[in-house]
PDB file of N, CA and C in Angstrom:
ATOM      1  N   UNK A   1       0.823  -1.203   0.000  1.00  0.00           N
ATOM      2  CA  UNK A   1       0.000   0.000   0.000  1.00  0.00           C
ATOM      3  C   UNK A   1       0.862   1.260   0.000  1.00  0.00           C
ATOM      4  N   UNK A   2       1.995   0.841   0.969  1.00  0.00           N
ATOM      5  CA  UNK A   2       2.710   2.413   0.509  1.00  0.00           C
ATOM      6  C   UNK A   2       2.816   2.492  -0.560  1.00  0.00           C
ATOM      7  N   UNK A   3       3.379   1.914  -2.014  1.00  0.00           N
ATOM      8  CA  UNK A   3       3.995   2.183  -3.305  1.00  0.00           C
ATOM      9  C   UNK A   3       2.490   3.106  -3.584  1.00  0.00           C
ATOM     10  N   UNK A   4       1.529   2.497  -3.576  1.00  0.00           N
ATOM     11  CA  UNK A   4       0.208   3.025  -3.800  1.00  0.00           C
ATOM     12  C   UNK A   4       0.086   4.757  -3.904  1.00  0.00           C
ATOM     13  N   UNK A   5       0.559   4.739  -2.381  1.00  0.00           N
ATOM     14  CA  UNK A   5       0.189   5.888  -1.554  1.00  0.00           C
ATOM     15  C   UNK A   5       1.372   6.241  -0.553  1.00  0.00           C
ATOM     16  N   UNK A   6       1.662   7.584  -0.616  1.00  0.00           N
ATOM     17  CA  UNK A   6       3.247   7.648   0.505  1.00  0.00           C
ATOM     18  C   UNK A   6       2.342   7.934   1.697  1.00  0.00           C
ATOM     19  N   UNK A   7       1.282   8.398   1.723  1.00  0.00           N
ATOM     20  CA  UNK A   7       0.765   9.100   2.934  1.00  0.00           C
ATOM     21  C   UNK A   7      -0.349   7.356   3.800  1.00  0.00           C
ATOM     22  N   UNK A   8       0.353   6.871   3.374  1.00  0.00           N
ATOM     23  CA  UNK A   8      -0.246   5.346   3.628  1.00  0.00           C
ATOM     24  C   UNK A   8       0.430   4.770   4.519  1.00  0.00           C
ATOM     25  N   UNK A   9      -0.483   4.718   5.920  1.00  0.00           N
ATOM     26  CA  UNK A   9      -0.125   4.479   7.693  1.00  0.00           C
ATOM     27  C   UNK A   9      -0.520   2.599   7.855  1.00  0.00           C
ATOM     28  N   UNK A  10       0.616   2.323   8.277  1.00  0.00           N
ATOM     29  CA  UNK A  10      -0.174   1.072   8.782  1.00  0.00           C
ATOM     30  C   UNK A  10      -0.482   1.164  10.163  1.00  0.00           C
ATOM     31  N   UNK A  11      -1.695   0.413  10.340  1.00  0.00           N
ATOM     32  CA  UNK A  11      -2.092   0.275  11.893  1.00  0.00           C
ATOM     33  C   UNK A  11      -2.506  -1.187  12.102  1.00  0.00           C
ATOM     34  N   UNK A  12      -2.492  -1.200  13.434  1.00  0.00           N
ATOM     35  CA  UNK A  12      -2.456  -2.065  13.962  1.00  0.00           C
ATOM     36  C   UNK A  12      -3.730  -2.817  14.231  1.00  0.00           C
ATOM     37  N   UNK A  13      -4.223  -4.049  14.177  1.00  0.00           N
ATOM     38  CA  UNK A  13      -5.589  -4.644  14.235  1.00  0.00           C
ATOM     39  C   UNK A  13      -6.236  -3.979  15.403  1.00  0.00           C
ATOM     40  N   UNK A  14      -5.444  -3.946  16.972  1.00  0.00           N
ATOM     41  CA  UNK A  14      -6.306  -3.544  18.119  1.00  0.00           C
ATOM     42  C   UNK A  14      -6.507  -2.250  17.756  1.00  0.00           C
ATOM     43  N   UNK A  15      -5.973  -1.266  17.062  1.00  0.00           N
ATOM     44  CA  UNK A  15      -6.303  -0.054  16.889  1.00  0.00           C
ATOM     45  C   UNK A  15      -7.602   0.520  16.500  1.00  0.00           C
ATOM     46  N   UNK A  16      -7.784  -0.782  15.162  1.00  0.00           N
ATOM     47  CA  UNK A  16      -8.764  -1.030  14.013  1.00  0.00           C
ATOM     48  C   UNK A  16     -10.192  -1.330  14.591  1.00  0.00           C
ATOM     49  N   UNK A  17     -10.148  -2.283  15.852  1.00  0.00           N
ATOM     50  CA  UNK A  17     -10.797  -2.769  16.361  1.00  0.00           C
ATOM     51  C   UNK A  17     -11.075  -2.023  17.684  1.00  0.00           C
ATOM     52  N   UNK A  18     -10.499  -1.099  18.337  1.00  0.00           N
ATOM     53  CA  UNK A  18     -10.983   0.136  19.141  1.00  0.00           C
ATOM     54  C   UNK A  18     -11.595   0.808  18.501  1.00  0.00           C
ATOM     55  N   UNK A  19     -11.505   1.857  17.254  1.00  0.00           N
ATOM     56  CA  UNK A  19     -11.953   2.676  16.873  1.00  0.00           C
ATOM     57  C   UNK A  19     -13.331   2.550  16.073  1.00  0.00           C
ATOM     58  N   UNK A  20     -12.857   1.012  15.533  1.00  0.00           N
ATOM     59  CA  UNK A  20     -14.574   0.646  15.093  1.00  0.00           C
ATOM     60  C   UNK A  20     -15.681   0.234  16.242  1.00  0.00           C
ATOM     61  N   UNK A  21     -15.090  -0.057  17.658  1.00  0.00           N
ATOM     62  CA  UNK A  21     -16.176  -0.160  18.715  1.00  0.00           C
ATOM     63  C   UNK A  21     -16.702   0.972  19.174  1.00  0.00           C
ATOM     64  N   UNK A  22     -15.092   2.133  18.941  1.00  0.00           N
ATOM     65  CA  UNK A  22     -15.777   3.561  19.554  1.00  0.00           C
ATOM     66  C   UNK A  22     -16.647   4.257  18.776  1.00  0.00           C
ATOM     67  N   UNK A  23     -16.931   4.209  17.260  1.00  0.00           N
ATOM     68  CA  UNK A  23     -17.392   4.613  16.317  1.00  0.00           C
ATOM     69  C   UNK A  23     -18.698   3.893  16.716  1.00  0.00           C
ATOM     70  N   UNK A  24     -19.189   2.461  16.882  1.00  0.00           N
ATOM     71  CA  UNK A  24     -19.940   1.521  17.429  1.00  0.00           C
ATOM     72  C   UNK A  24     -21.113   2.800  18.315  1.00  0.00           C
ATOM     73  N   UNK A  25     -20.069   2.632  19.379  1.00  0.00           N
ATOM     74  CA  UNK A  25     -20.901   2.914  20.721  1.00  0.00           C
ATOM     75  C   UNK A  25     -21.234   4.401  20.696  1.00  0.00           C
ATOM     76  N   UNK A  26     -20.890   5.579  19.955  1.00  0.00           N
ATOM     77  CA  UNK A  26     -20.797   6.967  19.318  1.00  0.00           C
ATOM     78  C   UNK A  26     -22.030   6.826  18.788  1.00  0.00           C
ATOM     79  N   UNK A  27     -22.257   6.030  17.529  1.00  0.00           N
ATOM     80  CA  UNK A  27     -23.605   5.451  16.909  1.00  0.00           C
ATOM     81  C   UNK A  27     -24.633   5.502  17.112  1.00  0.00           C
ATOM     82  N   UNK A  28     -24.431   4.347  18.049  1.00  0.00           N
ATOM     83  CA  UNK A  28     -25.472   3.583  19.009  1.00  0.00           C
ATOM     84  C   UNK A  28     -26.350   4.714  19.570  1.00  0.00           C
ATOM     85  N   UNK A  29     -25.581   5.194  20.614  1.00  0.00           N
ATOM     86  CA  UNK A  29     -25.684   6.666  21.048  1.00  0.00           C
ATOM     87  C   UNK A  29     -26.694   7.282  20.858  1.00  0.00           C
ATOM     88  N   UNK A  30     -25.866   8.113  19.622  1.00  0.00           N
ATOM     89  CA  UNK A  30     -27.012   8.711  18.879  1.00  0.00           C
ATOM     90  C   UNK A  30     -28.392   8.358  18.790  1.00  0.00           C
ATOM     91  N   UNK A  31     -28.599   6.850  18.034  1.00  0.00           N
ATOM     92  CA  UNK A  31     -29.902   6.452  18.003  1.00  0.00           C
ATOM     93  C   UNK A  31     -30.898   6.895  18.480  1.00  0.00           C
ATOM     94  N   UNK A  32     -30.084   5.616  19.881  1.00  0.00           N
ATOM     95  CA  UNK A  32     -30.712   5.792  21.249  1.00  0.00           C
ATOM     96  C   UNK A  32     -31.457   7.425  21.705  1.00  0.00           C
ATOM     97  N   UNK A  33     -30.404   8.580  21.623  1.00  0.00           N
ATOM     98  CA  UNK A  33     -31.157   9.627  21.713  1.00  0.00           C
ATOM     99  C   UNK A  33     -32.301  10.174  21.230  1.00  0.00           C
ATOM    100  N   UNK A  34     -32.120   9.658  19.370  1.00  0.00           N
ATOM    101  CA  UNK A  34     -33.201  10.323  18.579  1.00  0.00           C
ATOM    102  C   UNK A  34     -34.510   8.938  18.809  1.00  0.00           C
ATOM    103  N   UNK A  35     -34.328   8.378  19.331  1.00  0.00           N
ATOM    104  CA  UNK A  35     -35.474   7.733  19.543  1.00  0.00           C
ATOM    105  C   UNK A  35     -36.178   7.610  20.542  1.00  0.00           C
ATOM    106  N   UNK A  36     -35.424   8.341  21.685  1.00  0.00           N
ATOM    107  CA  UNK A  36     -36.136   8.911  22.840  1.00  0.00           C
ATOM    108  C   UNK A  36     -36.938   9.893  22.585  1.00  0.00           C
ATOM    109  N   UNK A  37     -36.417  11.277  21.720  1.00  0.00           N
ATOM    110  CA  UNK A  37     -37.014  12.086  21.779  1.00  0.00           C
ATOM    111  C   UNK A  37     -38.403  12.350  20.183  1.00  0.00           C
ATOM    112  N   UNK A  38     -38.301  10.871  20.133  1.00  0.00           N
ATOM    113  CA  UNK A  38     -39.037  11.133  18.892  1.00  0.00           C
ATOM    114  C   UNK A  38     -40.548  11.302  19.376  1.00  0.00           C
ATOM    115  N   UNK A  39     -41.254  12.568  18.841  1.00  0.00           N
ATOM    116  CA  UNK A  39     -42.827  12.515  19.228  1.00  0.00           C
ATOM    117  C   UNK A  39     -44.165  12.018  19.277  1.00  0.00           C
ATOM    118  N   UNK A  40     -43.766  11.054  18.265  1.00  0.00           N
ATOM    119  CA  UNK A  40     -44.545   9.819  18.042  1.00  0.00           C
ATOM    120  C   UNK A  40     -44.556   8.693  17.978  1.00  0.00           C
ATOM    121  N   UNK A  41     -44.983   7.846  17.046  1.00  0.00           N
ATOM    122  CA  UNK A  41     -45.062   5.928  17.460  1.00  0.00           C
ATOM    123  C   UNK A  41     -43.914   5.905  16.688  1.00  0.00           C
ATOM    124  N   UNK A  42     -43.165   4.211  17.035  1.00  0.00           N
ATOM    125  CA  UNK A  42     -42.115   4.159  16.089  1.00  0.00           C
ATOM    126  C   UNK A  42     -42.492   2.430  15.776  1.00  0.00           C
ATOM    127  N   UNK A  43     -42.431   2.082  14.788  1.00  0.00           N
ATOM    128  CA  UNK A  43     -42.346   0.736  14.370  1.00  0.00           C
ATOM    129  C   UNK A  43     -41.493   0.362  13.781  1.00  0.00           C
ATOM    130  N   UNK A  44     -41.369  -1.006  14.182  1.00  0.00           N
ATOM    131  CA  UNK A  44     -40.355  -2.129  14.434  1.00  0.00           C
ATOM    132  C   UNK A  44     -40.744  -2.914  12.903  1.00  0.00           C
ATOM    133  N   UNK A  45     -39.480  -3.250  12.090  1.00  0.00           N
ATOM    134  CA  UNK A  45     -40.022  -4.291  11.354  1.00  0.00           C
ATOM    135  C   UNK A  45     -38.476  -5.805  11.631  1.00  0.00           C
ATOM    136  N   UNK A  46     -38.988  -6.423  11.282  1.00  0.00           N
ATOM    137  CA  UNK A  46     -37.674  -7.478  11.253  1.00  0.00           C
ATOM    138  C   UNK A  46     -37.343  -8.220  10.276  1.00  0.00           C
ATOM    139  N   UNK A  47     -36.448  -8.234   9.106  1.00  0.00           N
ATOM    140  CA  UNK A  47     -36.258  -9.105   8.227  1.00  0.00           C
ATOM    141  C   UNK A  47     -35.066 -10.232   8.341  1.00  0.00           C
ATOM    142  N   UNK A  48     -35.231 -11.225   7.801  1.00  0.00           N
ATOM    143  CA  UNK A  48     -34.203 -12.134   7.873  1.00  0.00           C
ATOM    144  C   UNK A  48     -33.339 -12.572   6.487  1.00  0.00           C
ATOM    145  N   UNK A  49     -32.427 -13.184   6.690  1.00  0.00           N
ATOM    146  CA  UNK A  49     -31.460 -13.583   5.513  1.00  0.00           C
ATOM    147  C   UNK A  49     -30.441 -14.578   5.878  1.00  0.00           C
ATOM    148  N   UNK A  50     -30.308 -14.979   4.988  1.00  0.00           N
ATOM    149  CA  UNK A  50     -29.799 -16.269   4.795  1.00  0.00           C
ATOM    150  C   UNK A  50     -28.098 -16.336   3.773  1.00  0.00           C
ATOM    151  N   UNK A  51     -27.394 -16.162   4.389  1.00  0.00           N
ATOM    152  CA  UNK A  51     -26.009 -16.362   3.167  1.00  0.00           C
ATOM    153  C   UNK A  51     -25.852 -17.905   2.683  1.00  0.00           C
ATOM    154  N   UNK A  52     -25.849 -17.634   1.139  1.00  0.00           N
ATOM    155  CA  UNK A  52     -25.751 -18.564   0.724  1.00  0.00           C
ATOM    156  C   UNK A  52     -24.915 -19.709   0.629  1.00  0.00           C
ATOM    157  N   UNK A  53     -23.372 -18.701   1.021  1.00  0.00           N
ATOM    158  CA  UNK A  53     -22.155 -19.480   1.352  1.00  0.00           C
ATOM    159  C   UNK A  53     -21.855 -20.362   2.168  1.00  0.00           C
ATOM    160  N   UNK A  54     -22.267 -19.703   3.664  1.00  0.00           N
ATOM    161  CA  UNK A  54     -22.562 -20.465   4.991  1.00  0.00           C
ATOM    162  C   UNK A  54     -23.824 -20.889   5.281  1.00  0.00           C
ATOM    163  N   UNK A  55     -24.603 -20.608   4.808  1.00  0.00           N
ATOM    164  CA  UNK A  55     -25.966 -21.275   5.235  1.00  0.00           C
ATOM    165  C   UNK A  55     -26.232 -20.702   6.868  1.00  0.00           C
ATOM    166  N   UNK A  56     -25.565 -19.411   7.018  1.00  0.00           N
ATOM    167  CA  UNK A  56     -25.648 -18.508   8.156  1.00  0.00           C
ATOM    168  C   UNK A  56     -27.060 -17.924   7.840  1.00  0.00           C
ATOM    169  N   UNK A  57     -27.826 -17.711   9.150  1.00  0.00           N
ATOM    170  CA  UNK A  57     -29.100 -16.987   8.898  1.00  0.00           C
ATOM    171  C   UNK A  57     -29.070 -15.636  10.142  1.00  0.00           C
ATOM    172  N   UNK A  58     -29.322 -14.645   9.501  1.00  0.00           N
ATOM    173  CA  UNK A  58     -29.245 -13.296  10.339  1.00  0.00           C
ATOM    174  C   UNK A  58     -30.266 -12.860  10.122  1.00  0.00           C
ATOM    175  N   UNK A  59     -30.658 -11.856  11.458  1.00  0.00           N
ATOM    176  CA  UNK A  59     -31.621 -11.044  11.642  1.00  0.00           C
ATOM    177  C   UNK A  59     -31.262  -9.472  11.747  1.00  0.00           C
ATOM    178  N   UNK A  60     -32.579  -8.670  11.417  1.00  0.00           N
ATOM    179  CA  UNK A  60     -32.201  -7.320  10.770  1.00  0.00           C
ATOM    180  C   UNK A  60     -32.832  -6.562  11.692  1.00  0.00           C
ATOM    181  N   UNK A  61     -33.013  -5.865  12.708  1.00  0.00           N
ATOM    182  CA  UNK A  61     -34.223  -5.157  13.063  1.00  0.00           C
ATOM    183  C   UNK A  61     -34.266  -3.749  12.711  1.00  0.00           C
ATOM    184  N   UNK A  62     -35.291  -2.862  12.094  1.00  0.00           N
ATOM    185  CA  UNK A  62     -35.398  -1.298  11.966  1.00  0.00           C
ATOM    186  C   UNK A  62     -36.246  -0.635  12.566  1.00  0.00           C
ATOM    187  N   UNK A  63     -35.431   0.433  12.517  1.00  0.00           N
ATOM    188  CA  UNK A  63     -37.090   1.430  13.668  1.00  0.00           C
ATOM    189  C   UNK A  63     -37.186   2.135  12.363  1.00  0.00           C
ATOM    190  N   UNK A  64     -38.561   2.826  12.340  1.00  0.00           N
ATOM    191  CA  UNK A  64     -39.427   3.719  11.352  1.00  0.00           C
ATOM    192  C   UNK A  64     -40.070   4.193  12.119  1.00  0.00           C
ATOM    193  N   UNK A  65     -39.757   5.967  11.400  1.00  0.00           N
ATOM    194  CA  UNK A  65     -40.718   6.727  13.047  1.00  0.00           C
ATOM    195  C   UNK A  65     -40.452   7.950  12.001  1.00  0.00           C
ATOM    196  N   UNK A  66     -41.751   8.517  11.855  1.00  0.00           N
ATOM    197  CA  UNK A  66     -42.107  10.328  11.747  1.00  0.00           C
ATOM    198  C   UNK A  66     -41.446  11.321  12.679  1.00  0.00           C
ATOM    199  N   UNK A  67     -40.425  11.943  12.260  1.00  0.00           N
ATOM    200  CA  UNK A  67     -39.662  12.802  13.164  1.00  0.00           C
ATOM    201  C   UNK A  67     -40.685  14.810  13.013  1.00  0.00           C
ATOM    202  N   UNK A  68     -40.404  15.269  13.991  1.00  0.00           N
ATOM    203  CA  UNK A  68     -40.555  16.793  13.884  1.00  0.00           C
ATOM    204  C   UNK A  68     -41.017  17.312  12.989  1.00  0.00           C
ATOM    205  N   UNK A  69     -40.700  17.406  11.754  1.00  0.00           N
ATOM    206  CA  UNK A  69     -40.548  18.048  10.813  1.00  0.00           C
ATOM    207  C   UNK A  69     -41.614  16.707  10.099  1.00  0.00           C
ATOM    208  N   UNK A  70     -42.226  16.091  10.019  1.00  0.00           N
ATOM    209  CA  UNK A  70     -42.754  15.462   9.383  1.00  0.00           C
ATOM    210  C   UNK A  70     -42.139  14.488   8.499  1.00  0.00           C
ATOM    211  N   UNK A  71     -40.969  14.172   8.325  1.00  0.00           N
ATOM    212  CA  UNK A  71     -39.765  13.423   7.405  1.00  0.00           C
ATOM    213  C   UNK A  71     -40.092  11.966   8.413  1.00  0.00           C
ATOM    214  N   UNK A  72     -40.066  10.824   7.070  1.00  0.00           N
ATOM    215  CA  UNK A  72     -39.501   9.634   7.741  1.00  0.00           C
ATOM    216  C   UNK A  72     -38.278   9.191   7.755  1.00  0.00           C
ATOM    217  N   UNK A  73     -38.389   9.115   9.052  1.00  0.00           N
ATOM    218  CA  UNK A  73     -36.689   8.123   9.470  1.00  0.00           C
ATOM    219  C   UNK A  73     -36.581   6.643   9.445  1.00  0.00           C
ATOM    220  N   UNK A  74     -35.319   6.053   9.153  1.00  0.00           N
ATOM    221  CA  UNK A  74     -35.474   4.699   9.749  1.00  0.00           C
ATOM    222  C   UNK A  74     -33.721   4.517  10.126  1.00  0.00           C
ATOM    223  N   UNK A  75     -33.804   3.381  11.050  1.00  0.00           N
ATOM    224  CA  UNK A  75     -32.622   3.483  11.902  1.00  0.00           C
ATOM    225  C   UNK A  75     -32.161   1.627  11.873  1.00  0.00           C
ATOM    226  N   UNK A  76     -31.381   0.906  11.315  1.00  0.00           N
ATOM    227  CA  UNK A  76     -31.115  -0.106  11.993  1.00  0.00           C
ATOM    228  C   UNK A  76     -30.405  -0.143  13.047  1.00  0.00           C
ATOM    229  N   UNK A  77     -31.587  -0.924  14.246  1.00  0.00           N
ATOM    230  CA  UNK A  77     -31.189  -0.807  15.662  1.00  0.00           C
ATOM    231  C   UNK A  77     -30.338  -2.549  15.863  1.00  0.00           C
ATOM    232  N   UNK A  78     -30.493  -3.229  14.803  1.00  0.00           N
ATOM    233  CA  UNK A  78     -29.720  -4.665  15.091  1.00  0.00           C
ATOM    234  C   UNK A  78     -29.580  -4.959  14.115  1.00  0.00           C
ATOM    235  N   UNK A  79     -28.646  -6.126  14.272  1.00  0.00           N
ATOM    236  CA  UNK A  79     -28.230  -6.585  13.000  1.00  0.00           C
ATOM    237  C   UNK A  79     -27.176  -7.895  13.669  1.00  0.00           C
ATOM    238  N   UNK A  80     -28.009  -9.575  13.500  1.00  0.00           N
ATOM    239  CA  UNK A  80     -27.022 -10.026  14.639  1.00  0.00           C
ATOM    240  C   UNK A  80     -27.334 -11.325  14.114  1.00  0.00           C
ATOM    241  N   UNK A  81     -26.422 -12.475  14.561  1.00  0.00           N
ATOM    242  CA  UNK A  81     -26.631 -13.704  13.767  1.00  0.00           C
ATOM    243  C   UNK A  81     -27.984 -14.020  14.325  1.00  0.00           C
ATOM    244  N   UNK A  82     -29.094 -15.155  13.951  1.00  0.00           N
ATOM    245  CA  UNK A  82     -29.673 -15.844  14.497  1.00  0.00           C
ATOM    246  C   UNK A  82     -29.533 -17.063  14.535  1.00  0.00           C
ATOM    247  N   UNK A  83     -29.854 -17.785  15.359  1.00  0.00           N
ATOM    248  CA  UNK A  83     -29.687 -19.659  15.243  1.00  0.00           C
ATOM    249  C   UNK A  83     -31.377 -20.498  15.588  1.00  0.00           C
ATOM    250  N   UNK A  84     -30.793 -21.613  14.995  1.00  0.00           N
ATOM    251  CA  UNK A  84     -31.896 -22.019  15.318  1.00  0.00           C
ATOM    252  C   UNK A  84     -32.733 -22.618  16.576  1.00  0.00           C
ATOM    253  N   UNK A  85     -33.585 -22.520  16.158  1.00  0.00           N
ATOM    254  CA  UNK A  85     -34.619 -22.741  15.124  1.00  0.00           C
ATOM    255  C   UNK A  85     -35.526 -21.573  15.070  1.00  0.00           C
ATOM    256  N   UNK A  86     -35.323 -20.977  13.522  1.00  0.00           N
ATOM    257  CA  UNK A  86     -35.746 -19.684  12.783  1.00  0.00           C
ATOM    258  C   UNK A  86     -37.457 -19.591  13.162  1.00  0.00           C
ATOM    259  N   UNK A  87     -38.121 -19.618  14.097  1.00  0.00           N
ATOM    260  CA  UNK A  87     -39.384 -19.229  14.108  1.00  0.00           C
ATOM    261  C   UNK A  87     -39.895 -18.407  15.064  1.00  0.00           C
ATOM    262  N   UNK A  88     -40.895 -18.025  14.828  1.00  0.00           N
ATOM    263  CA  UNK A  88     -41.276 -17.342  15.623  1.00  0.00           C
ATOM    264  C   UNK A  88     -41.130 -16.495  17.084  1.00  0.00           C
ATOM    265  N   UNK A  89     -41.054 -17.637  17.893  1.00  0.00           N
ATOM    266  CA  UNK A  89     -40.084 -17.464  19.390  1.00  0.00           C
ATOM    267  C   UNK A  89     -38.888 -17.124  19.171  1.00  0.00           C
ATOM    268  N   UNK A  90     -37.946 -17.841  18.187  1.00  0.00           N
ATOM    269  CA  UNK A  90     -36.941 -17.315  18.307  1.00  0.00           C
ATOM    270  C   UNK A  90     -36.692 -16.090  17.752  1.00  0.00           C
ATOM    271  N   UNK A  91     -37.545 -15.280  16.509  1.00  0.00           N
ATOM    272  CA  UNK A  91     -37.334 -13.880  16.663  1.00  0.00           C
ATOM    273  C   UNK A  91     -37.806 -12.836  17.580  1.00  0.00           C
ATOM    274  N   UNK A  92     -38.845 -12.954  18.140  1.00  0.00           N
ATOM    275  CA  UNK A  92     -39.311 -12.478  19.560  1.00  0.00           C
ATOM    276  C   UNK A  92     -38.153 -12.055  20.397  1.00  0.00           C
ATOM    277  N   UNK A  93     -37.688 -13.528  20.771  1.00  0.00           N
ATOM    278  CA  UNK A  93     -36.824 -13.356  21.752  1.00  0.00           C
ATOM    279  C   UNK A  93     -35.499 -12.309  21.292  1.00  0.00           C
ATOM    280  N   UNK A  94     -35.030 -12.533  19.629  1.00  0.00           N
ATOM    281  CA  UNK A  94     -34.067 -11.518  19.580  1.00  0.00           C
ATOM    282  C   UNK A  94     -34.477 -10.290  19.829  1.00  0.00           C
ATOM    283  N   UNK A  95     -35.900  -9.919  19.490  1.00  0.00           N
ATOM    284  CA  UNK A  95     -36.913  -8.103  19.053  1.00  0.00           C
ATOM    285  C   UNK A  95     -36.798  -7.690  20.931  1.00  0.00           C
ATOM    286  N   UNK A  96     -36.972  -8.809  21.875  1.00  0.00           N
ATOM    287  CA  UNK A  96     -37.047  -8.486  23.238  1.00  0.00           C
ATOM    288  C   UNK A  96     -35.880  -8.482  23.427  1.00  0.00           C
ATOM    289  N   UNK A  97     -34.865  -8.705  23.443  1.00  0.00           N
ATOM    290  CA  UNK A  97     -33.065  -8.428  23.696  1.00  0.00           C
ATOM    291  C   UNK A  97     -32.516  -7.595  23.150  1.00  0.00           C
ATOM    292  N   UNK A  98     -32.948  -7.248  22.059  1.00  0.00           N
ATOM    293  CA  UNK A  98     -32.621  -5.972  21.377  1.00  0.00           C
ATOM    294  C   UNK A  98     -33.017  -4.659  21.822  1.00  0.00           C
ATOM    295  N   UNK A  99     -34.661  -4.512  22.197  1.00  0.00           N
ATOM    296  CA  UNK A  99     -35.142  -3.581  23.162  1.00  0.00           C
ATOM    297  C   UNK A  99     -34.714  -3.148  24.434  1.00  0.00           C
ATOM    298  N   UNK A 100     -34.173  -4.199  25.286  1.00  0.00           N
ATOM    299  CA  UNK A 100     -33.606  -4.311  26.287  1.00  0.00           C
ATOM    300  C   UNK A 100     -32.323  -3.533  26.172  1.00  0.00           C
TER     301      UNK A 100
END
């Protein structure tokens, strides 16, 4: 990457991996705030997916909520593996851990 670029820093994985948790939790944050102060209802939807490679199945959760100004927002509040067995209860239980 230097030949690339002279102004090209290497860093270090724990570095990589601090700054993307602090960026994380900075985020998060935020959300969390604008969805406290939002003035009205907010709904939850949840989609799922499936990689085809691993035969990994993940869950998606979003908030959708009318802000101030009348504009819709939406926010993914999760985004996390799921296991089985993919039904019902078991997305519940992620939508209630996620809220939490």
């Amino acid at each position: 990457m230097r030949l690339a670029s002279l102004n090209f820093k290497n860093i270090r994985r724990y570095t990589a991996t601090r700054d993307v948790l602090m960026y994380y939790t900075k985020e998060r944050d935020h959300v969390k705030k604008e969805l406290a102060k939002t003035p009205g209802l907010i709904c939850l939807t949840s989609d799922n997916w499936n990689s085809e490679h691993t035969n990994d199945e993940y869950i998606c959760i979003t908030a959708h909520l009318v802000d101030k100004d009348w504009k819709l927002q939406k926010s993914i509040i999760t985004f996390r593996a799921l296991f089985l067995p993919y039904d019902g209860l078991n997305i519940t239980d992620e939508l209630v851990l996620c809220l939490s």
